[in-house]
Protein backbone atom coordinates (compact mmCIF):
# COMPACT_ATOMS: atom_id res chain seq x y z
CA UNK A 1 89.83 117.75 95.69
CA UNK A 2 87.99 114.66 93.99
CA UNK A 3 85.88 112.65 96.21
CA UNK A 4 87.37 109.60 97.30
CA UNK A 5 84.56 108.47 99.26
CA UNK A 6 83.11 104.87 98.20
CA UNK A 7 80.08 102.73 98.31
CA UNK A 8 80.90 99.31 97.20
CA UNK A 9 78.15 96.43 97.03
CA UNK A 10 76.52 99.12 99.63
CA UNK A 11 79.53 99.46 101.64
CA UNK A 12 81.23 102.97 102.50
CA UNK A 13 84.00 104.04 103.17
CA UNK A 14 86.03 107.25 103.02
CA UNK A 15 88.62 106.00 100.27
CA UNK A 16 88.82 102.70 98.13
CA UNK A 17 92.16 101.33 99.67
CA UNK A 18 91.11 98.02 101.81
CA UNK A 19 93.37 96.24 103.69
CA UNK A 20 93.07 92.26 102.33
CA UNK A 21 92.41 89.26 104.26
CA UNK A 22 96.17 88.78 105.18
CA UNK A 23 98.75 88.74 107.78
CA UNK A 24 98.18 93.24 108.42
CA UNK A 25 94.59 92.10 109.35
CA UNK A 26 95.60 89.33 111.87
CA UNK A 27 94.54 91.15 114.87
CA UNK A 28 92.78 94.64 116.66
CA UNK A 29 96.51 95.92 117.44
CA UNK A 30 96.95 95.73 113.33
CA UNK A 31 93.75 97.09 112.33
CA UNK A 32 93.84 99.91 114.42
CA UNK A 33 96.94 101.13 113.43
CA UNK A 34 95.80 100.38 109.60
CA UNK A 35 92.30 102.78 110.44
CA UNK A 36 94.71 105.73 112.12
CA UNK A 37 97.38 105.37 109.16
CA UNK A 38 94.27 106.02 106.53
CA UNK A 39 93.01 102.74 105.36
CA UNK A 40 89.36 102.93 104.07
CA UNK A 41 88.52 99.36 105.30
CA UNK A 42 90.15 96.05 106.26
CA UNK A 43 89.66 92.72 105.43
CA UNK A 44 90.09 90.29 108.69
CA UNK A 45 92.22 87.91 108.06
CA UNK A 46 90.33 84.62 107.18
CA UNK A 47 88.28 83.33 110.08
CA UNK A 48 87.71 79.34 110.59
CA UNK A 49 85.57 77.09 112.22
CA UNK A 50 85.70 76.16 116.18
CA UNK A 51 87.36 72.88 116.43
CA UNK A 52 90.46 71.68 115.81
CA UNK A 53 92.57 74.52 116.08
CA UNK A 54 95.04 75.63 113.23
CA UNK A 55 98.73 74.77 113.57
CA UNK A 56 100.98 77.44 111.37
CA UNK A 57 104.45 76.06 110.71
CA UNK A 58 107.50 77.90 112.89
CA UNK A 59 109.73 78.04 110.48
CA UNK A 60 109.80 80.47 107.16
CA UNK A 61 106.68 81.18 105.92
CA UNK A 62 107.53 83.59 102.36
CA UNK A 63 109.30 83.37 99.76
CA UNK A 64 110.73 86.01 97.52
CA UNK A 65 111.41 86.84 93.69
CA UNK A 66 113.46 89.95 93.55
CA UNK A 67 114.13 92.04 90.97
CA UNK A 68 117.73 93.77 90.24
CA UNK A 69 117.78 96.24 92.23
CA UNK A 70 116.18 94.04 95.46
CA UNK A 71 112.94 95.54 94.97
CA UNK A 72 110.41 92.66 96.19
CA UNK A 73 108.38 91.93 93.31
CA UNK A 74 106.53 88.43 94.66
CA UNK A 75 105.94 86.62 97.42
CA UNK A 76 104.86 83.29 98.00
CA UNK A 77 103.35 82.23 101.36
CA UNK A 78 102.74 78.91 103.05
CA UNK A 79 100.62 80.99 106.03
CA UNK A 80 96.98 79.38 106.80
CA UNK A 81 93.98 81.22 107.50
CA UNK A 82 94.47 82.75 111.53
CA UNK A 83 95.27 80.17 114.16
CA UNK A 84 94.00 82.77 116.40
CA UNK A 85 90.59 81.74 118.48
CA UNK A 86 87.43 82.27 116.81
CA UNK A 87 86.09 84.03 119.98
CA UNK A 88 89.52 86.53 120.38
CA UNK A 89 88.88 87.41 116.55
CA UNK A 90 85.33 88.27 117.02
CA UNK A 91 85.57 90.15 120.04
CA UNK A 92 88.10 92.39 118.73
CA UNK A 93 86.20 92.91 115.17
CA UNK A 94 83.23 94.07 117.58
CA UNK A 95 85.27 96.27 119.55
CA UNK A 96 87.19 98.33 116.08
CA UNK A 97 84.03 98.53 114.22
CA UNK A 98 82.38 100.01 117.38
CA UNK A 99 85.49 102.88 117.14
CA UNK A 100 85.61 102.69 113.43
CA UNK A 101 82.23 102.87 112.20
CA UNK A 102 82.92 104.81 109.44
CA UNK A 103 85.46 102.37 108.09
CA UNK A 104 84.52 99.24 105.66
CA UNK A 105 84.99 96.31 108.32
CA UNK A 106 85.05 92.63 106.38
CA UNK A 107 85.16 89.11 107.54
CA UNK A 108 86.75 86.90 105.17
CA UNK A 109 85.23 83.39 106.65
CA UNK A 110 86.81 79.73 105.64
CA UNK A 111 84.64 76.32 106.78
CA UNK A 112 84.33 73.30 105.69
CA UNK A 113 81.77 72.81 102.30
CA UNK A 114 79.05 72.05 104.73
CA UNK A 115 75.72 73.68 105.44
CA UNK A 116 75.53 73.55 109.21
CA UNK A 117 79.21 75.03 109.45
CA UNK A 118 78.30 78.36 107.76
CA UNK A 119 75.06 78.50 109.59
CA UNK A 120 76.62 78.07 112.74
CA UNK A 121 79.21 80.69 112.07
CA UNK A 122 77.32 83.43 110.53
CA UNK A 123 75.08 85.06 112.74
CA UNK A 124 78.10 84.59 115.26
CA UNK A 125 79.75 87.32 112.81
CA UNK A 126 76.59 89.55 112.35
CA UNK A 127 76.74 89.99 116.10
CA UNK A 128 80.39 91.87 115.57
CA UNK A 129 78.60 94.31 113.64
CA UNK A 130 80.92 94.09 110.47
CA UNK A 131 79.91 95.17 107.39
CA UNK A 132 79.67 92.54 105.47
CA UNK A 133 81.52 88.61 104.46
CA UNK A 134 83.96 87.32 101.82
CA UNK A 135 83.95 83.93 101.18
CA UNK A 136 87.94 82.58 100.85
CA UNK A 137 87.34 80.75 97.43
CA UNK A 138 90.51 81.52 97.06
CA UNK A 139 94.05 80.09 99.13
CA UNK A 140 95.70 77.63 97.12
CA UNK A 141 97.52 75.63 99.83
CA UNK A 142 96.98 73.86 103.24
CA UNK A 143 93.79 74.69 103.61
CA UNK A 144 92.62 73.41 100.00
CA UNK A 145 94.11 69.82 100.96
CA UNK A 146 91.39 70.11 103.42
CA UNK A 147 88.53 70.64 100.75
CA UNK A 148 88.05 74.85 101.00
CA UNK A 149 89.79 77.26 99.94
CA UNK A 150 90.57 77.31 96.15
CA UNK A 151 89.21 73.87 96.42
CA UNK A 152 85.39 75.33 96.05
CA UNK A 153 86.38 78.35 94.10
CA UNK A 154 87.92 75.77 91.40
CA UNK A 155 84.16 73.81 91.18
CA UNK A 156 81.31 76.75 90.12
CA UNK A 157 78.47 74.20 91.59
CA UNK A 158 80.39 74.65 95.06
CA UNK A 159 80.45 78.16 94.78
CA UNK A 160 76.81 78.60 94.01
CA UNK A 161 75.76 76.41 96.54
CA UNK A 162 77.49 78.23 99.64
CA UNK A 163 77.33 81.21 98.07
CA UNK A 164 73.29 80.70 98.62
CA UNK A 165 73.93 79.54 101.86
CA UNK A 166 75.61 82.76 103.13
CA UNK A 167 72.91 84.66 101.62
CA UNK A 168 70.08 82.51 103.48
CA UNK A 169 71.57 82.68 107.12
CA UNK A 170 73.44 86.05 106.40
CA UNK A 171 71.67 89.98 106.09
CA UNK A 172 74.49 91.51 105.00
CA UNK A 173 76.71 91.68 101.38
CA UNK A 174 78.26 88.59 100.62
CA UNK A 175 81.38 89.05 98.82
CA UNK A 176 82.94 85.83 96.94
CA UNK A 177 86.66 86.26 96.95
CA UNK A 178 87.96 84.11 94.04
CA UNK A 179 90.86 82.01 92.90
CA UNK A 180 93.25 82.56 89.90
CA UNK A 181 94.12 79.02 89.69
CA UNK A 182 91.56 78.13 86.98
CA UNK A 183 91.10 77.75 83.32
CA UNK A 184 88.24 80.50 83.16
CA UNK A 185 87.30 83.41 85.75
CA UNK A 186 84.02 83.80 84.18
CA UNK A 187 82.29 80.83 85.15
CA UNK A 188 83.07 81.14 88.80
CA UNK A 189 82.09 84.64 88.84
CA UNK A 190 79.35 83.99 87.08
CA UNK A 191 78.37 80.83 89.93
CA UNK A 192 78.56 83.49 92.39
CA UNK A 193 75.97 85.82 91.19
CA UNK A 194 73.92 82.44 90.47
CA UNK A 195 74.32 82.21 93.98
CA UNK A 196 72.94 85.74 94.97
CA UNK A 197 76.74 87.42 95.76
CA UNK A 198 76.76 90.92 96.29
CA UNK A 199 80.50 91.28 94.91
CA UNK A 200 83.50 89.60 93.68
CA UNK A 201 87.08 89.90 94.49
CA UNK A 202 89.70 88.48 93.13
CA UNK A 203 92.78 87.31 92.55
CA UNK A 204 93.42 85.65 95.42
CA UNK A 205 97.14 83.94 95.61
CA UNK A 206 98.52 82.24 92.41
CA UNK A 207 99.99 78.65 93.19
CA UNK A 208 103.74 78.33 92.77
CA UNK A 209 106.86 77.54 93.82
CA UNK A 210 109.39 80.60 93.46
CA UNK A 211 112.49 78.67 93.78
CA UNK A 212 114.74 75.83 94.95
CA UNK A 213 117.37 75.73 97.02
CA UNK A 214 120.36 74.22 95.29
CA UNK A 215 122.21 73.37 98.50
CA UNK A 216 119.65 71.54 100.28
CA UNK A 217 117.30 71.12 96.90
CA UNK A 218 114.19 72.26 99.10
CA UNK A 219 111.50 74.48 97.73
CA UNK A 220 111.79 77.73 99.46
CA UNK A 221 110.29 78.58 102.33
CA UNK A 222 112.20 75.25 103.52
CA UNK A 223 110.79 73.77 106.87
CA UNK A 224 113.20 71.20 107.69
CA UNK A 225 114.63 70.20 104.40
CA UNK A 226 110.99 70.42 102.76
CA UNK A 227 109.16 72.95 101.25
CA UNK A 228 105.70 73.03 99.68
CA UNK A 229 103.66 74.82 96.75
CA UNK A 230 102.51 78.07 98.28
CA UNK A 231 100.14 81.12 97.28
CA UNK A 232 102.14 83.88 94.98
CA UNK A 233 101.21 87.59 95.41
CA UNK A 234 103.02 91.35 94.99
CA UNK A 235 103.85 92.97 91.79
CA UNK A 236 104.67 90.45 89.43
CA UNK A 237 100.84 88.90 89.52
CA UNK A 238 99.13 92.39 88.64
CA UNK A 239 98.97 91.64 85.14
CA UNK A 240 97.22 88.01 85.53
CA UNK A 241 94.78 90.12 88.00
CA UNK A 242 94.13 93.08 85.48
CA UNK A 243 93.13 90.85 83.02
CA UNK A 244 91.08 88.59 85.58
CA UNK A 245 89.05 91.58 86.22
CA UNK A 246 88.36 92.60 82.59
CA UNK A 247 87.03 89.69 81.95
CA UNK A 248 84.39 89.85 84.31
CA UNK A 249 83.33 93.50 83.72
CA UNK A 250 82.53 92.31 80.47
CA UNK A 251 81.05 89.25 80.19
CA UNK A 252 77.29 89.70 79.55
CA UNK A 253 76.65 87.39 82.71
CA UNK A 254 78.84 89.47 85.62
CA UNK A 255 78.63 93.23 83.75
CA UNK A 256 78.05 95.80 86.40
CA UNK A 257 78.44 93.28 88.80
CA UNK A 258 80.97 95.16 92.10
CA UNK A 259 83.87 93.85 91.49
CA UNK A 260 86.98 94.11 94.89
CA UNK A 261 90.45 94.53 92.74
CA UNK A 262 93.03 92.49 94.44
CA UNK A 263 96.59 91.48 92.72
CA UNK A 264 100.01 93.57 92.74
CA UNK A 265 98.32 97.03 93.69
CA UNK A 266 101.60 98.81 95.10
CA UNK A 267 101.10 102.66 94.04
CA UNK A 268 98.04 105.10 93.14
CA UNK A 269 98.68 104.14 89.46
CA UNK A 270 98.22 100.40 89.96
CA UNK A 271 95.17 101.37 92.12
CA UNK A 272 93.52 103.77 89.43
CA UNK A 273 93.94 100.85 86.66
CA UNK A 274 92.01 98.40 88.78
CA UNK A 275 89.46 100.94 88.90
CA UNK A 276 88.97 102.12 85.61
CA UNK A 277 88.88 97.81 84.62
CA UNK A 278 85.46 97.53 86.39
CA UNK A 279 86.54 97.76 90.04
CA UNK A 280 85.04 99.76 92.85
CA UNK A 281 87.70 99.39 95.72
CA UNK A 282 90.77 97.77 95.68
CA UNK A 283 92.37 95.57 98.45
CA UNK A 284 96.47 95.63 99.36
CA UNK A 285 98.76 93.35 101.12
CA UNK A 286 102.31 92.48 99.40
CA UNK A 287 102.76 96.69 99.49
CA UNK A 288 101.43 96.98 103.11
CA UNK A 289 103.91 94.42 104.29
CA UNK A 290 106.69 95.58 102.14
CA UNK A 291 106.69 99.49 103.11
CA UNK A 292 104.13 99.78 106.20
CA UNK A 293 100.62 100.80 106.68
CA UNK A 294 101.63 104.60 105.74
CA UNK A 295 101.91 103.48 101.87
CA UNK A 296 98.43 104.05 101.78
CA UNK A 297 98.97 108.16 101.99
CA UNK A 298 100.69 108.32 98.82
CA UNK A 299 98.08 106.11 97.42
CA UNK A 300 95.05 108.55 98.39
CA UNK A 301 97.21 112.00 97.55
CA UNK A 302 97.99 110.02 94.01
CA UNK A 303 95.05 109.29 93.26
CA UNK A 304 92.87 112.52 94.32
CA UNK A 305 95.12 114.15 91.89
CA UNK A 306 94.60 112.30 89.08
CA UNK A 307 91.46 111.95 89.67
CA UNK A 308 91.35 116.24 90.00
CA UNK A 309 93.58 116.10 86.55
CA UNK A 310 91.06 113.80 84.94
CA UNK A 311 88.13 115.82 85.92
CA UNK A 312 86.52 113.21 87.89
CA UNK A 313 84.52 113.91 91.08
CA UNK A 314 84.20 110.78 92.62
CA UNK A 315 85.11 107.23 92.33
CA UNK A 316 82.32 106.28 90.74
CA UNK A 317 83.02 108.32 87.85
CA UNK A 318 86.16 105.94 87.32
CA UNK A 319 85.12 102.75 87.95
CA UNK A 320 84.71 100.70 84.19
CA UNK A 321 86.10 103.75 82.44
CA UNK A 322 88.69 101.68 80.68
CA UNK A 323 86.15 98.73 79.88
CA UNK A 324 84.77 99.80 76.21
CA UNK A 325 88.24 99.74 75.52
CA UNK A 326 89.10 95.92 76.36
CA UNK A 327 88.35 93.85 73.03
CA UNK A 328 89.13 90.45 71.66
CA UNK A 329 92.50 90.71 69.31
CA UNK A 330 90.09 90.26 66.34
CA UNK A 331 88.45 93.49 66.55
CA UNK A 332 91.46 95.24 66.58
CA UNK A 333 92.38 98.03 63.72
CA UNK A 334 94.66 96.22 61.88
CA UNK A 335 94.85 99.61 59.54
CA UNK A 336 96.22 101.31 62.44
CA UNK A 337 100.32 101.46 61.65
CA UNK A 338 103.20 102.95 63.74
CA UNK A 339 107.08 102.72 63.36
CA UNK A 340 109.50 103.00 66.37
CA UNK A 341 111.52 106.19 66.25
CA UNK A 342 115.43 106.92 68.34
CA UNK A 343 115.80 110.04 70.04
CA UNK A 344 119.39 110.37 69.73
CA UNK A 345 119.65 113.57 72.24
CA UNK A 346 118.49 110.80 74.67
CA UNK A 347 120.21 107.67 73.16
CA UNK A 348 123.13 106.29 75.81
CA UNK A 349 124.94 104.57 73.10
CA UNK A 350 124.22 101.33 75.22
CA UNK A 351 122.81 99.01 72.05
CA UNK A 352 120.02 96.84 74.07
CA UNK A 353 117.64 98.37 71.47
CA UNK A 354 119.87 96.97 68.54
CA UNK A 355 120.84 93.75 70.05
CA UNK A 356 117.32 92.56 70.98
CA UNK A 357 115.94 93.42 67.06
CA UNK A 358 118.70 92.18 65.23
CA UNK A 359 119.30 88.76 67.51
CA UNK A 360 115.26 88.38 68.31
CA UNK A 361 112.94 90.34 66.49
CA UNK A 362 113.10 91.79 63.11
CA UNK A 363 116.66 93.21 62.20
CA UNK A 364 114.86 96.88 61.85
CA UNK A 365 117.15 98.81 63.92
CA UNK A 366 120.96 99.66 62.01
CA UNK A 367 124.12 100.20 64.21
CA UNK A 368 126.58 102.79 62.77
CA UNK A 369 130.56 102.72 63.14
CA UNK A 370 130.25 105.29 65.57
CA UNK A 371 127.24 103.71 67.40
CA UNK A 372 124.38 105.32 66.22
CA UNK A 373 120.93 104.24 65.77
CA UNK A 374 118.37 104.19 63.15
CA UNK A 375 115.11 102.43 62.69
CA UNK A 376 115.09 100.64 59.30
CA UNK A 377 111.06 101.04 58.27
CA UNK A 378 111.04 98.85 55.49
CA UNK A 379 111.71 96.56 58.09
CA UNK A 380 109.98 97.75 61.41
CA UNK A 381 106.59 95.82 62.66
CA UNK A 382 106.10 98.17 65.32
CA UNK A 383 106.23 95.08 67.69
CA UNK A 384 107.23 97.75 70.66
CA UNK A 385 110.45 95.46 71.56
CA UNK A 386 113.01 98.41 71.63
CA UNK A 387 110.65 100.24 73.67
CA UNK A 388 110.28 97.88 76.22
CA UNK A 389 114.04 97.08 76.87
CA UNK A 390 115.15 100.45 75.88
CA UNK A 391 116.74 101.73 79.78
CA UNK A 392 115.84 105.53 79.20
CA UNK A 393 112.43 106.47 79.10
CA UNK A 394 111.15 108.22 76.14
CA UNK A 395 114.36 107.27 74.13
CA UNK A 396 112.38 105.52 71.74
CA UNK A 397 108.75 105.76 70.88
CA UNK A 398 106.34 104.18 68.59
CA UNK A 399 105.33 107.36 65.86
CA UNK A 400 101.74 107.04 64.16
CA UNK A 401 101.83 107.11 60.26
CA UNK A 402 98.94 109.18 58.94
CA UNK A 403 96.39 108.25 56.77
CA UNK A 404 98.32 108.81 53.14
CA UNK A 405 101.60 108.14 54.09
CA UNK A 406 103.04 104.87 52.70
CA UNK A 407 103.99 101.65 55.18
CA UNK A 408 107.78 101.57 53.79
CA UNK A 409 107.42 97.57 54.85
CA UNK A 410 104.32 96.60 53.03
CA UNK A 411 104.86 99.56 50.33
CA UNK A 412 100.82 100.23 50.74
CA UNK A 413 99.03 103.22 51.80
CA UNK A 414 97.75 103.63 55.10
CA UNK A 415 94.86 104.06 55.40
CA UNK A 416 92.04 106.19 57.62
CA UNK A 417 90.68 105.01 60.68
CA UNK A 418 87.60 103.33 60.56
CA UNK A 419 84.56 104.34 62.54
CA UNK A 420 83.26 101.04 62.78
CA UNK A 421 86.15 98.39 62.18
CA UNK A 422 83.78 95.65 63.70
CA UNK A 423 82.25 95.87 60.14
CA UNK A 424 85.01 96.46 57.80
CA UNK A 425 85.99 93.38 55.79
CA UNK A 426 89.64 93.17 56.85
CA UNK A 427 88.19 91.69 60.31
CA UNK A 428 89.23 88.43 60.63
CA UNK A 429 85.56 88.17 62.33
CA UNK A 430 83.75 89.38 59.27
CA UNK A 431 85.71 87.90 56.62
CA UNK A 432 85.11 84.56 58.91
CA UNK A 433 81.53 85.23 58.80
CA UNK A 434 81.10 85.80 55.09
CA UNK A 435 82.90 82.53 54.48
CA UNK A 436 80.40 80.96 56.21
């Protein structure tokens, strides 16, 4: 069986599966039953400053984008960080990492963008004996109307600066958990090794509304006839996250930096994707709350299996395996040419494939009396639209021509690969370059 044991920004823990800062990490009751249900380490729900204390509304708190068969496939929360005393949150992280010291133990922390405030809470944390801090750079709503929250993680110089902070009053990693809701992930992750971070992770929620009711014409979750813009999470955002975290493992500035996957991760597949982009553990919450804290054992078996398949022997092995592979659009092949191809032993007759091409695509797919269907080359761009709304899998697939055969569409001869199309002058990048 592969190893799933992990050390992340000097962290370990016997699998990669964390627990994000979230409602499952609220409390010791939670966590517990998170550590005996398999979870390699938790993320406490987001810790705040003595003062004040922090009023959650009563009324809804999600809200839900479905897709057709009720699956959930977003949320969107209005929740704060925990309204929970400081004190009660501390005492119980002390007590779980005291019975769980072989489990990753985090505290996400929240104060306000002032010095004193993280000095005073830090060593207060160091005392529970957790393994290290994330800095919430990330929640879009409540608390950023308050300056934190994605309201530092949106200005780099912020970032930096408590970043620095943390690591002046604090022994242990600093992890910088940042938001989506900017133009650029790099330069924030690149403030936050400025600033001496041990790790990213990210994404943290994605501001939105996910709908209106038309009754009462409140955003949903509606607290009294009004509703406000809330932090989206769950499936739907994994692809925003995916390519969040590619860009990071390759910039020159953040390569190799540890990198916390966070976004959408719901099975072992979702999981192993995050890691082979750069990440070293991965962090779940939409799929916690959706099936239970048991999720996680299908996770594990999932991915020790692949892994087994693959040949790998520890997580290591897979983290940034996929990276080389992630390129700007102008390096791609642009000699490399396939044409979709109908399996008729599979084909249901239903037309999607022939309705989609003809009405929105490229008319490339012909529709017999008797409902069959046939892929016109001449006129087939291999743009991979029949594929995708085809309903049975396998039904149609996208069939390499080989070097030699001729592109019916363009009438020219494909040609062979290239083993270095960065310096072949069909690139867009090198024609641009000789132009100059």
């Amino acid at each position: 069986m592969a190893d799933l044991t992990t050390t992340f920004a000097g962290i370990r823990s016997p699998n990669p599966f964390w627990l994000a800062s979230a409602p499952p990490t609220d409390k010791e009751y939670n966590v517990r039953r998170a550590f005996e249900a398999g979870w390699g380490g938790v993320v406490w729900k987001t810790l705040g400053a003595e003062g004040p204390p922090v009023v959650n509304v009563n009324g809804p708190r999600y809200g839900a984008i479905y897709g057709p068969d009720r699956r959930l496939m977003g949320l969107n929360n209005i929740e704060l960080i925990t309204d929970r005393p400081l004190e009660v949150n501390l005492e119980e992280m002390t007590r779980v990492k005291a019975d769980y010291p072989d489990r990753a133990l985090i505290a996400s922390i929240m104060v306000p963008c002032e010095e004193d405030a993280w000095r005073a809470i830090l060593p207060r944390v160091a005392e529970t004996g957790a393994d290290g801090i994330e800095l919430n750079f990330g929640c879009p709503h409540g608390m950023s109307e308050r300056g934190m929250g994605s309201a530092v993680g949106q200005v780099p110089e912020y970032i930096e600066m408590v970043t620095r902070w943390c690591k002046r009053y604090y022994d242990r990693p600093v992890i910088v958990k940042l938001t989506p809701n900017i133009t650029d992930i790099r330069g924030p992750a690149q403030a936050a090794r400025n600033g001496g971070a041990d790790a990213v992770s990210l994404i943290n929620t994605i501001n939105s509304i996910t709908s209106v009711d038309l009754d009462s014409l409140s955003p949903e979750p509606s607290i009294d006839g009004k509703g406000s813009h809330g932090g989206y999470c769950g499936p739907a955002v994994k692809p925003i996250a995916l390519s969040m975290v590619s860009d990071i493992a390759r910039a020159e500035g953040t390569r190799g930096m540890p990198i916390s996957g966070i976004g959408g991760i719901t099975t072992w597949r979702d999981a192993a994707e995050f890691l082979v982009l750069g990440c070293g553990s991965v962090q779940v919450c939409t799929a916690a709350m959706t099936y239970g804290f048991r999720v996680v054992e299908e996770m594990k078996a999932g991915l020790s299996a692949w892994m087994d398949e693959k040949g790998y022997a520890s997580v290591a092995e897979v983290t940034g395996r996929a990276v080389p592979n992630v390129t700007d659009w102008q390096y791609l092949n642009l000699n490399y040419v396939t044409k979709a191809r109908i399996d008729e032993d599979l084909c249901i007759k239903c037309g999607r494939c022939y309705a989609a091409c003809e009405d929105t695509s490229h008319q490339a797919i012909a529709m017999s009396a008797d409902r069959r269907f046939e892929v016109i080359d001449a006129e087939c761009v291999a743009c991979n639209l029949c594929v995708d709304v085809c309903p049975v899998e396998d039904c149609i697939t996208m069939t390499r021509l080989a070097p030699g055969e001729v592109d019916a569409r363009t009438g020219k001869v494909v040609t062979a690969d290239y083993a270095n199309w960065t310096s072949h002058p069909n690139n867009p990048a090198v024609t641009a370059t000789a132009a100059e």
